[in-house]
Protein backbone atom coordinates (compact mmCIF):
# COMPACT_ATOMS: atom_id res chain seq x y z
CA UNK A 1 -38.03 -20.10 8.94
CA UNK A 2 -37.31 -21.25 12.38
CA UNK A 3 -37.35 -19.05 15.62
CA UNK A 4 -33.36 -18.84 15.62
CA UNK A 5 -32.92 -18.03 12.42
CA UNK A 6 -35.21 -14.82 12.25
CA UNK A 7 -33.43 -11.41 12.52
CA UNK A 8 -33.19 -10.18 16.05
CA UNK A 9 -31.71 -6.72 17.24
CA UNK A 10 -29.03 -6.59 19.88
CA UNK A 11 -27.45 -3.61 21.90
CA UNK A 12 -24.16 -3.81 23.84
CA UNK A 13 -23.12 -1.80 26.41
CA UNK A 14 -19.54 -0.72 25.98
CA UNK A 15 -18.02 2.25 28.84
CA UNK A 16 -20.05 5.33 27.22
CA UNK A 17 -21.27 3.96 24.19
CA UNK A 18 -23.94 1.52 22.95
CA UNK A 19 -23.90 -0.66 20.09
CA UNK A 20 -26.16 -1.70 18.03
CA UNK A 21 -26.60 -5.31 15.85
CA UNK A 22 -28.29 -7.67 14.00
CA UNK A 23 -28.04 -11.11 14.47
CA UNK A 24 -29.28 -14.41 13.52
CA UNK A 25 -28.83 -18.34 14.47
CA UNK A 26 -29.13 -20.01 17.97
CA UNK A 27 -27.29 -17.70 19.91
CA UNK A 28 -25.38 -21.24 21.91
CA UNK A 29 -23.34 -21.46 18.76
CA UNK A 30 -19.82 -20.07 17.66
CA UNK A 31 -20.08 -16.38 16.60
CA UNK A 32 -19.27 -15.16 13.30
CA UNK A 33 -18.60 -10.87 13.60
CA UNK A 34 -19.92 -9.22 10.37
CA UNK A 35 -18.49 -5.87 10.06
CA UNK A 36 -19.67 -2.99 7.47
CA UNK A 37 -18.42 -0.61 5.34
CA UNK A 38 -17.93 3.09 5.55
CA UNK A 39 -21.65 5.16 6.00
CA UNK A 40 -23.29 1.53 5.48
CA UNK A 41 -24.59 -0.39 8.19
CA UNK A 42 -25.39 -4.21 9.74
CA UNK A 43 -28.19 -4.05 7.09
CA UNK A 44 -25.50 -4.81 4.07
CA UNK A 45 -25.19 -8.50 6.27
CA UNK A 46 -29.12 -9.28 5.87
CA UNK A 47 -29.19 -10.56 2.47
CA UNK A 48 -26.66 -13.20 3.88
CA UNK A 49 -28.83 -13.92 6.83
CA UNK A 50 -32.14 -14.56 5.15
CA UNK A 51 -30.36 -16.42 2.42
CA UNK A 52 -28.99 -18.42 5.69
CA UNK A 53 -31.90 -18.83 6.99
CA UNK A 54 -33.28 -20.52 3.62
CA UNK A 55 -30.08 -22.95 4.13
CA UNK A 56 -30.97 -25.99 6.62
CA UNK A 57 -26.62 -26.90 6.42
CA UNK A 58 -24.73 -24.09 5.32
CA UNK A 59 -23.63 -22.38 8.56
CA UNK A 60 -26.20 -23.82 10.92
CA UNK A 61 -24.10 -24.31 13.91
CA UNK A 62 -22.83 -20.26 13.62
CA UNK A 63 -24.59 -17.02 14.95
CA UNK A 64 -24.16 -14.72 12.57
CA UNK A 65 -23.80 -10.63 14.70
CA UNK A 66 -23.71 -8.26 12.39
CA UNK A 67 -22.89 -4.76 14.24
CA UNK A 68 -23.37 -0.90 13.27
CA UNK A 69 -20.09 0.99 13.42
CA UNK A 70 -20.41 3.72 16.26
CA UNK A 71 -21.61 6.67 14.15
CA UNK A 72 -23.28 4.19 11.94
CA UNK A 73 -26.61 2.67 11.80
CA UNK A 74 -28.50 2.47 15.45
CA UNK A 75 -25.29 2.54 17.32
CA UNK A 76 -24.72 5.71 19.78
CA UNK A 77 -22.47 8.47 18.12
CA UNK A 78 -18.99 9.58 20.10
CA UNK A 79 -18.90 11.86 22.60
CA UNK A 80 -18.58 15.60 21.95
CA UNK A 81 -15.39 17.06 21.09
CA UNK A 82 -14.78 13.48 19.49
CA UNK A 83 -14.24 11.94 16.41
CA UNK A 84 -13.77 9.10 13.84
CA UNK A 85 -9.94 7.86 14.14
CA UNK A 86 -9.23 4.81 12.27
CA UNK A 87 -7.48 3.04 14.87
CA UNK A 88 -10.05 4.10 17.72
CA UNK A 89 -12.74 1.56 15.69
CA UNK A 90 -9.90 -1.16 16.92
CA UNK A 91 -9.85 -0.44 19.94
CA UNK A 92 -14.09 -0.46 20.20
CA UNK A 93 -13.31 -3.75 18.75
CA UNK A 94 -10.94 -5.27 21.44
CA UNK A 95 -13.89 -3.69 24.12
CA UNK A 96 -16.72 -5.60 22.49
CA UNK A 97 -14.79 -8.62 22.70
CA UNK A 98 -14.27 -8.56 26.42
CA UNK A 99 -17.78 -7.69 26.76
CA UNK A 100 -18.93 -10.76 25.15
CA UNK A 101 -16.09 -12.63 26.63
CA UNK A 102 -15.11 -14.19 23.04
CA UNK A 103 -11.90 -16.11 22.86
CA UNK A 104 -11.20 -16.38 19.11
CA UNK A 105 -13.82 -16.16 16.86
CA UNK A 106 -14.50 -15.57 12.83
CA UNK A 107 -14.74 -12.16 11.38
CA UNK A 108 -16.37 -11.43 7.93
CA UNK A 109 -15.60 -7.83 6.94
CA UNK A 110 -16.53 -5.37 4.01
CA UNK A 111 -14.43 -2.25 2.29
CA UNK A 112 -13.79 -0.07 5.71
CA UNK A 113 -15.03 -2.84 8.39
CA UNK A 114 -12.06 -5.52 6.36
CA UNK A 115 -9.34 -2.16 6.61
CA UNK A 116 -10.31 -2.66 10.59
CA UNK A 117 -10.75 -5.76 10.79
CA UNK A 118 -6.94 -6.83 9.44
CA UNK A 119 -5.57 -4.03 11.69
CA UNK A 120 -7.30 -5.88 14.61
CA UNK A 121 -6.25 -9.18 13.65
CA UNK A 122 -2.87 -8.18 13.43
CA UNK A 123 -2.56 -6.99 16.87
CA UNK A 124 -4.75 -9.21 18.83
CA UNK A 125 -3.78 -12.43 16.81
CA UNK A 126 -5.21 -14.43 19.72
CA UNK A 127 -9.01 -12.88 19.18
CA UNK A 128 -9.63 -13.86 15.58
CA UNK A 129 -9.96 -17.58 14.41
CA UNK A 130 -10.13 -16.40 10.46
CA UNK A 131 -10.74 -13.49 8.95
CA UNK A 132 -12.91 -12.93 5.59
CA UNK A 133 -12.30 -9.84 3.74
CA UNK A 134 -14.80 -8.56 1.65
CA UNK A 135 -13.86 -6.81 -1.70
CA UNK A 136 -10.90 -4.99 0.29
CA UNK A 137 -7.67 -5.75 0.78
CA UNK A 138 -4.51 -3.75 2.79
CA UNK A 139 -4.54 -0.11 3.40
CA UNK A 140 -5.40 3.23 2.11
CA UNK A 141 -1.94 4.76 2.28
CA UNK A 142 -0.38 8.10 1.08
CA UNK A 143 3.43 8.63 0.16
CA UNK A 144 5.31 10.12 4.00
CA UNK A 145 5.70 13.54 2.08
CA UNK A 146 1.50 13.98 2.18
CA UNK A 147 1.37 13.95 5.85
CA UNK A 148 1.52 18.11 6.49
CA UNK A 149 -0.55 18.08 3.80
CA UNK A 150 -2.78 15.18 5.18
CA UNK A 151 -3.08 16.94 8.45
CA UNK A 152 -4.13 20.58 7.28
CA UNK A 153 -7.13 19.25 5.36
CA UNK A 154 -8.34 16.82 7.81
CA UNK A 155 -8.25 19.63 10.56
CA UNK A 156 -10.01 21.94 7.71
CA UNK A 157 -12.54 19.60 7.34
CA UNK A 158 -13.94 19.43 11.30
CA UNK A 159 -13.44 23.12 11.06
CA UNK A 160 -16.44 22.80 8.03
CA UNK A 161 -18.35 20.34 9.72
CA UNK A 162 -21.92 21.38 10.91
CA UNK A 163 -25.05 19.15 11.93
CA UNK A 164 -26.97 19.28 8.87
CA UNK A 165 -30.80 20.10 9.56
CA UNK A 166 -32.18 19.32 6.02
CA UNK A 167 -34.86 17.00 5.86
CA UNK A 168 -35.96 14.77 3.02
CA UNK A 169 -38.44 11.50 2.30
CA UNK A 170 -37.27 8.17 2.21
CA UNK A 171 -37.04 7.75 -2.07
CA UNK A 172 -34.89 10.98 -2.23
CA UNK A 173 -32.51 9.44 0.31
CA UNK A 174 -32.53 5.68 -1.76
CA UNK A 175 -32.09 8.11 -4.77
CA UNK A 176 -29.21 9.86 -3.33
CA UNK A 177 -27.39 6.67 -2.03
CA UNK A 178 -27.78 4.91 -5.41
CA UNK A 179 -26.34 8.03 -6.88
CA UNK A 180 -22.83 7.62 -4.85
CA UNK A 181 -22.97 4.00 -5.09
CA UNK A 182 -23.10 0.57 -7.25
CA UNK A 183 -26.32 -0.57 -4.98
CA UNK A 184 -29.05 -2.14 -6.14
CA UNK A 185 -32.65 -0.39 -5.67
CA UNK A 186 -33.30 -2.98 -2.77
CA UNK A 187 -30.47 -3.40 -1.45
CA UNK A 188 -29.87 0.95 -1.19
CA UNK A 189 -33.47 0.42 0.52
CA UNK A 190 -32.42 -1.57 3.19
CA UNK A 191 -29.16 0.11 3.75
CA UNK A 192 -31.30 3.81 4.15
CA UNK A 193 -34.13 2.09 6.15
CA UNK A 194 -31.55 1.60 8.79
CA UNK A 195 -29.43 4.95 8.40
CA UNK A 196 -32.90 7.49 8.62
CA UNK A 197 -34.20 8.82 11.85
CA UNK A 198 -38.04 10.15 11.24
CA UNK A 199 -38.78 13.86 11.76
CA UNK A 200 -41.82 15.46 13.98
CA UNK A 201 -43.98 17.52 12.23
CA UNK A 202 -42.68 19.56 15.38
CA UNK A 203 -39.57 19.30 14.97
CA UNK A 204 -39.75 20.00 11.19
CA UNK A 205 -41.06 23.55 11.57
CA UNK A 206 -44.66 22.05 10.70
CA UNK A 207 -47.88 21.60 12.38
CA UNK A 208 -49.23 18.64 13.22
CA UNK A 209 -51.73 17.08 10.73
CA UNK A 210 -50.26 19.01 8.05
CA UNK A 211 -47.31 17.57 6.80
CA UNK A 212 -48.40 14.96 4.05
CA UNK A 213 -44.82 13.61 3.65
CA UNK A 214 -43.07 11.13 6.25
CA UNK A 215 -39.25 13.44 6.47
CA UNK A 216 -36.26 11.84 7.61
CA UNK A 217 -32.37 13.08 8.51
CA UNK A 218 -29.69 10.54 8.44
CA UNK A 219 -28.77 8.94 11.88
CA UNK A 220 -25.83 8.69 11.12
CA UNK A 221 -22.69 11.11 12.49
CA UNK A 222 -21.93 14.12 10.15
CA UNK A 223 -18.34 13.44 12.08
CA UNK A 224 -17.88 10.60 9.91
CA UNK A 225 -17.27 12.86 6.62
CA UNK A 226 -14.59 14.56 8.11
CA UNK A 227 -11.51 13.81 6.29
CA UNK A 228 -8.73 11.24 8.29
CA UNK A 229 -5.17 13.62 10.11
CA UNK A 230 -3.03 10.97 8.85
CA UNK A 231 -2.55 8.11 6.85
CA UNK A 232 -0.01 5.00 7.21
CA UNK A 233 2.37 5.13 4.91
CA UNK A 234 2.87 2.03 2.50
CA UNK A 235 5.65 0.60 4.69
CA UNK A 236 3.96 0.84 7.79
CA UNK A 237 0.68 -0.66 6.27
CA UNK A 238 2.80 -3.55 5.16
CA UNK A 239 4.14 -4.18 8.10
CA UNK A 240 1.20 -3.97 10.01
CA UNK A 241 -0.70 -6.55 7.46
CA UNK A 242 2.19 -8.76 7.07
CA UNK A 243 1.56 -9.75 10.91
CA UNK A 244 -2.05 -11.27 10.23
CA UNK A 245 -1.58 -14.89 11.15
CA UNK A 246 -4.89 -16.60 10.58
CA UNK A 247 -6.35 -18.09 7.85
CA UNK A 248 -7.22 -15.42 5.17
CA UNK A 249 -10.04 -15.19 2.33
CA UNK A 250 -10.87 -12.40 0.30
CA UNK A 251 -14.01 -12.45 -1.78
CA UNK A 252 -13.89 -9.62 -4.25
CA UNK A 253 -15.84 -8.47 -7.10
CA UNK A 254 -14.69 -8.17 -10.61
CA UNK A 255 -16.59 -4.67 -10.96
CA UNK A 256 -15.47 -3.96 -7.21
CA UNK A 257 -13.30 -1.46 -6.03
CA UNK A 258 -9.88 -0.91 -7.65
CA UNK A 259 -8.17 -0.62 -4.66
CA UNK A 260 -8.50 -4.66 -4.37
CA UNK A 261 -6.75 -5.07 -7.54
CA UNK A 262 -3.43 -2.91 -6.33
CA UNK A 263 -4.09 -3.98 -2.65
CA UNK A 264 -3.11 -7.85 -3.58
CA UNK A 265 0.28 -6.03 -5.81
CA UNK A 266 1.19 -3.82 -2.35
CA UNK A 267 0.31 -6.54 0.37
CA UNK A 268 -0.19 -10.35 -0.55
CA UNK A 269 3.26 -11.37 -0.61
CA UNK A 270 3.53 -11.02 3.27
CA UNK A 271 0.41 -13.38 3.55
CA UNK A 272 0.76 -17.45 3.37
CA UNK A 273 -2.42 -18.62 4.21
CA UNK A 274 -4.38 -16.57 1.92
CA UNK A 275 -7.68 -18.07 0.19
CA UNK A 276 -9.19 -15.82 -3.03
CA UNK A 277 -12.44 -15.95 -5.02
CA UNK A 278 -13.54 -13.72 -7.31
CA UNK A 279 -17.44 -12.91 -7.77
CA UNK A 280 -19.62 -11.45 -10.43
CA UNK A 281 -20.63 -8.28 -8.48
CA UNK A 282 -19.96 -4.52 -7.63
CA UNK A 283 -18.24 -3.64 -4.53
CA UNK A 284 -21.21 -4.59 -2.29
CA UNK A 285 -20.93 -8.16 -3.91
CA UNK A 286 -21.81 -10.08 -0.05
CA UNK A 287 -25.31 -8.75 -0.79
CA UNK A 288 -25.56 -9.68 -4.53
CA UNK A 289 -24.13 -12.98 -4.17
CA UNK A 290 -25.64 -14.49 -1.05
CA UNK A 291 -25.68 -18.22 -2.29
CA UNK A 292 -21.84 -18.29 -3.26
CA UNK A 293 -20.98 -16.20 0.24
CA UNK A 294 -22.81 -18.57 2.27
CA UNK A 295 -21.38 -21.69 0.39
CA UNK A 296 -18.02 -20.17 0.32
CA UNK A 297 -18.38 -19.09 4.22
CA UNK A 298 -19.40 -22.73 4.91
CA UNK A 299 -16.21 -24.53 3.15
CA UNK A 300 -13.58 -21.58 4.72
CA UNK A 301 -14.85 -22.45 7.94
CA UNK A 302 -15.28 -26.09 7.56
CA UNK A 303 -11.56 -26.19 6.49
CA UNK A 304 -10.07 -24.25 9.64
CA UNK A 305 -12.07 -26.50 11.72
CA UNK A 306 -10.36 -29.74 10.35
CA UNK A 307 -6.96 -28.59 10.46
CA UNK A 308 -7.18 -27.45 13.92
């Protein structure tokens, strides 16, 4: 493995937060933004890099940035008295552009991080090149007459919220995400790795030198469970997908998500330039299927380049 294709962290600085990344590739070359998945991280994007970095062709002249989410992964958690709105995650979006100073580059995006993604390439058609969505497609949406309803619980639910102070080693937490999830053992593993903070002895209520166990507590924002106040209702989510303009390719799984499945009924008429392949894989199928992702990445991109 050469120098620029080994994993390296990044941080950006954007107003009051920091975010974190991953990244990989000679850092002169055309950016490709990999974007997670709810309470995952930029560590669902390193299968793809190392089975990059095995590649001497496929997408050698791209650096692949995967980020962490704020609330996610390394990168800093909102302010007090904030929280997690869906459309805020756009707007860190159109800041960490302008920070970088990118003009229109490719985004490849999974369950949650697609959702944003397409909501950000619909409004700032000038900042993406292509977009890639990853076993997601439109909008969670709920019918206009949920949105009292909508609003009580998700209130209710920051009412409930509390930082949670349990502590637990690094199997139970692979055990518990494997539990909620379609994962793999190895690929849960890297996933956790990334979303535990270790624990002091001090701070665990123990004395030094007599704690036997390594504890953890997630890193990640206990904001982030908190239910949404609203949701777009199947008319406005149409709207707002119908006005992505780029090239389009979703790569889905066929034991994915369901949501894919009614997604293409609700939204795909509005598209034209839409590209679709589907994958033997569970929802996290970009880390199952690294060779077809990377081959598939390679031709999408290839493709947009000659037409332009």
């Amino acid at each position: 493995m050469t120098d620029n294709k080994k994993i390296e962290q990044l941080s950006y600085q954007l107003d009051d937060l920091t975010l974190a990344a991953l990244a990989c590739g000679d850092k002169n070359n055309q950016p490709v933004l990999c974007l997670h998945g709810y309470l995952d991280n930029a560590a669902s994007f390193v299968p793809l890099m190392k089975q990059i970095a095995q590649e001497n062709e496929l997408l050698s002249n791209r650096y692949i940035i995967a980020l962490d989410w704020p609330g996610h992964g390394h990168s800093d958690h909102r302010s007090s008295g904030a929280h997690y709105h869906f459309f805020d995650y756009v707007s860190d979006l159109l800041t960490l552009f302008s920070h970088n100073n990118w003009q229109s580059i490719d985004i490849v995006a999974h369950s949650m991080g697609a959702m944003i993604a397409s909501a950000f390439a619909a409004a700032f058609p000038e900042k993406v090149k292509s977009l890639t969505l990853i076993d997601s497609f439109g909008f969670i949406c709920a019918p206009a007459e949920q949105t009292t309803n909508q609003l009580r619980k998700g209130v209710m639910s920051r009412v409930k919220t509390v930082k949670p102070n349990r502590t637990f080693t690094e199997d139970m937490a692979v055990k518990a995400r494997l539990h909620v999830s379609d994962l793999t053992d190895e690929h849960a593993q890297l996933i956790v790795n990334r979303s535990l903070i270790e624990v002091t002895p001090e701070q665990n209520g123990v004395e030094a030198g007599n704690n036997d166990n390594v504890l953890y507590r997630w890193r990640s924002d206990p904001r982030l469970r908190t239910l949404s106040l609203y949701r777009l209702s199947l008319v406005q989510a149409q709207q707002l997908f119908s006005d992505i303009k780029c090239p389009l390719q979703l790569i889905y799984g066929d034991k994915g998500m369901e949501m894919v499945v009614t997604g293409l009924e609700q939204f795909s008429s509005a598209i034209d330039n839409l590209t679709m392949t589907k994958l033997a894989g569970g929802h996290h199928v970009h880390m199952e299927k690294t060779e077809e992702l990377s081959s598939l990445l390679n031709d999408f991109f290839s493709k947009i380049q000659t037409s332009v």
